[in-house]
Protein backbone atom coordinates (compact mmCIF):
# COMPACT_ATOMS: atom_id res chain seq x y z
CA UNK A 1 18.19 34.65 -22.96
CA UNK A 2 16.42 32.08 -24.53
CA UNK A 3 15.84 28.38 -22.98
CA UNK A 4 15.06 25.54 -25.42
CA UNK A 5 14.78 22.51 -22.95
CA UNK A 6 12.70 20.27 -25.79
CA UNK A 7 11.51 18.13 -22.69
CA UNK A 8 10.06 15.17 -24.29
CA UNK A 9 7.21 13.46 -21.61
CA UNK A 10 8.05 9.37 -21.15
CA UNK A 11 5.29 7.48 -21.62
CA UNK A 12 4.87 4.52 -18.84
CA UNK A 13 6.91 2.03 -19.97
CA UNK A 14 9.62 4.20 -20.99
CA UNK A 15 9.66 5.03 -17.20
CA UNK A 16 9.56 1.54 -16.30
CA UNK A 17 12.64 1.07 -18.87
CA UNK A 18 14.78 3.60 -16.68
CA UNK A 19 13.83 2.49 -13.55
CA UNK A 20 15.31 -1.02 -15.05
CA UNK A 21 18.56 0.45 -16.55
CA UNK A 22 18.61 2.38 -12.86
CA UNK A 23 18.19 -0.85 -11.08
CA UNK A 24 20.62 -2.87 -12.95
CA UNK A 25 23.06 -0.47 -13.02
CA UNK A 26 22.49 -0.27 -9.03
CA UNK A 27 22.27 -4.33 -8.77
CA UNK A 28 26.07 -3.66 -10.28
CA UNK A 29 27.64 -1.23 -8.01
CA UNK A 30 26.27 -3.37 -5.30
CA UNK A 31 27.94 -6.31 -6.48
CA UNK A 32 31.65 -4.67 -6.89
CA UNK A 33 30.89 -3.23 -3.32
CA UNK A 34 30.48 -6.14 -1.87
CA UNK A 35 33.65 -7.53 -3.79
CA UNK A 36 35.78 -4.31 -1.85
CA UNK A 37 38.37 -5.63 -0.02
CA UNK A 38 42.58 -5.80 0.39
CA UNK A 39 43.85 -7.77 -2.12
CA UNK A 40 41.06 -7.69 -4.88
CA UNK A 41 42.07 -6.16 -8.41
CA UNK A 42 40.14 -3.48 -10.04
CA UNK A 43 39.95 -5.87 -13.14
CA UNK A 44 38.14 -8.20 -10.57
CA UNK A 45 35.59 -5.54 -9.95
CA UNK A 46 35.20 -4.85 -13.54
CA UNK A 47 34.62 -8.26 -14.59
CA UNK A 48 32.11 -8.48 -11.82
CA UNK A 49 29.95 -5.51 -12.64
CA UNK A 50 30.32 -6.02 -16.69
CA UNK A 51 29.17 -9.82 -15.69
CA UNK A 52 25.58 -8.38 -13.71
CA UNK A 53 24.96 -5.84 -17.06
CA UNK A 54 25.46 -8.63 -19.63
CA UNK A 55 23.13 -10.67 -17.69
CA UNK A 56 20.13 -8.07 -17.59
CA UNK A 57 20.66 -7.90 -21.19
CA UNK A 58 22.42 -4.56 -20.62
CA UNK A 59 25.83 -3.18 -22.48
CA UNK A 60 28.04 -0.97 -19.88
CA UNK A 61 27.91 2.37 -21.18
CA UNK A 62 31.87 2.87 -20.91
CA UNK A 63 33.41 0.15 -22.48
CA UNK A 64 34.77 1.10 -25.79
CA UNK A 65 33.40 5.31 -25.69
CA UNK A 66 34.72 6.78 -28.38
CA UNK A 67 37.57 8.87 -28.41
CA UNK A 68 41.88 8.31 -29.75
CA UNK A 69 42.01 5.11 -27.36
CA UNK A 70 38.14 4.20 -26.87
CA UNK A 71 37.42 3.37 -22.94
CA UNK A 72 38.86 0.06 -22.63
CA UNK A 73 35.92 -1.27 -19.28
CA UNK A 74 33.33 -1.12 -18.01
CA UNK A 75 33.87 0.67 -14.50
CA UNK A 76 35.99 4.07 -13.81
CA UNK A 77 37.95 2.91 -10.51
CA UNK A 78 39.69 5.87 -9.02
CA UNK A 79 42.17 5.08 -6.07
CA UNK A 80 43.30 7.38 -3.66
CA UNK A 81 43.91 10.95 -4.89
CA UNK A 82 42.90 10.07 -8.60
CA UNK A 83 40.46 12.24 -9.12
CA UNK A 84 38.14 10.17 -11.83
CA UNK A 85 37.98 7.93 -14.75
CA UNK A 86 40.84 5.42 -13.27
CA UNK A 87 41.15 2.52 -15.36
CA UNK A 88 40.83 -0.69 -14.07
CA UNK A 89 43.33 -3.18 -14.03
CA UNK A 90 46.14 -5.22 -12.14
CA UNK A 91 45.96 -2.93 -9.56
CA UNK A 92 45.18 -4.41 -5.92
CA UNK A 93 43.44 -2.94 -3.14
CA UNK A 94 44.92 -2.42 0.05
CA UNK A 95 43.79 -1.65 3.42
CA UNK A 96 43.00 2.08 3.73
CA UNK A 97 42.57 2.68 0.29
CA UNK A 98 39.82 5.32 -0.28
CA UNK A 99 37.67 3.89 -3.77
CA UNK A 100 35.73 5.94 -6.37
CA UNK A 101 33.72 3.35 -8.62
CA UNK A 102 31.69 4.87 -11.51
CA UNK A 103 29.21 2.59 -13.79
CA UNK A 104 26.67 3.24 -16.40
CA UNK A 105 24.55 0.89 -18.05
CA UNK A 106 22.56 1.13 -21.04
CA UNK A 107 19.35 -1.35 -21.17
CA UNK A 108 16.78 -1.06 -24.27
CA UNK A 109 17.81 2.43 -25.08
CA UNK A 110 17.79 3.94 -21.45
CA UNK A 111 20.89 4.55 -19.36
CA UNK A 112 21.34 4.10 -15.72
CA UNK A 113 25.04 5.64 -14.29
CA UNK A 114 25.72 6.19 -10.53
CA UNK A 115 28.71 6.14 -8.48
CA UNK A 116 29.63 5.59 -5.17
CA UNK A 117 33.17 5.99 -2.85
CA UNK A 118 34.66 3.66 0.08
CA UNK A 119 37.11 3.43 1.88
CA UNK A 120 39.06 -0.33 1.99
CA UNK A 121 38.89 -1.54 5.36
CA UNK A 122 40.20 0.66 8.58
CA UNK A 123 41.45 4.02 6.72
CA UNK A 124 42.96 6.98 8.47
CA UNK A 125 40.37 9.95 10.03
CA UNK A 126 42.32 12.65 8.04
CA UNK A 127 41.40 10.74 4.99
CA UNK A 128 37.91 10.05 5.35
CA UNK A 129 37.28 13.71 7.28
CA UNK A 130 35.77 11.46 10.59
């Protein structure tokens, strides 16, 4: 078996570029966190995340990937027992609502993508395996 990793050594700043896409993509995620409650639409998220990339200079990785029907946001927002890549929209969230959010941002050539899951308010032990 043969291994061809072509591992290509970053110079400095091309570190310091991915700690930048990391951190904006984090500043992001942080930001539609904090926006988590009953009531708020997964648009609203959206909008609030693709707002934070745009304003780093950043594009959000998502929005528009290619495929039949390119990626129409910037977030994945999975609800419940979705199990990934749930597309935001007028849905609201209510209170025990468990929430997958996936972002990626792409800033000077570097991408930054993380993900994180919450639960929306009080939510039941059997869902959150207390």
């Amino acid at each position: 078996m043969s291994w061809d990793r072509n591992i290509v050594v970053k110079s400095n700043a091309e570190l310091a570029l991915m700690r930048e896409a990391g951190r904006t993509n984090a500043i992001a995620l942080q930001t539609v966190r904090e926006l988590i409650r009953p009531g708020v639409t997964t648009a609203e998220l959206d909008a609030a995340a693709e707002e934070v990339i745009r304003k780093a200079g950043g594009t959000p990785i998502f929005k528009g990937y290619p495929g039949p029907y390119p990626y129409p946001a910037t977030l994945n927002v999975s609800l419940n027992e979705e199990l990934v890549h749930g597309i935001p929209g007028k849905r609201k969230l209510k209170e025990g609502d468990i929430v997958s959010v996936d972002c990626g941002t792409l800033l000077e050539g570097f991408v930054g993508d993380a993900a994180f899951t919450v639960g929306v308010g009080e939510i039941s032990p059997r869902l959150c395996g207390c």
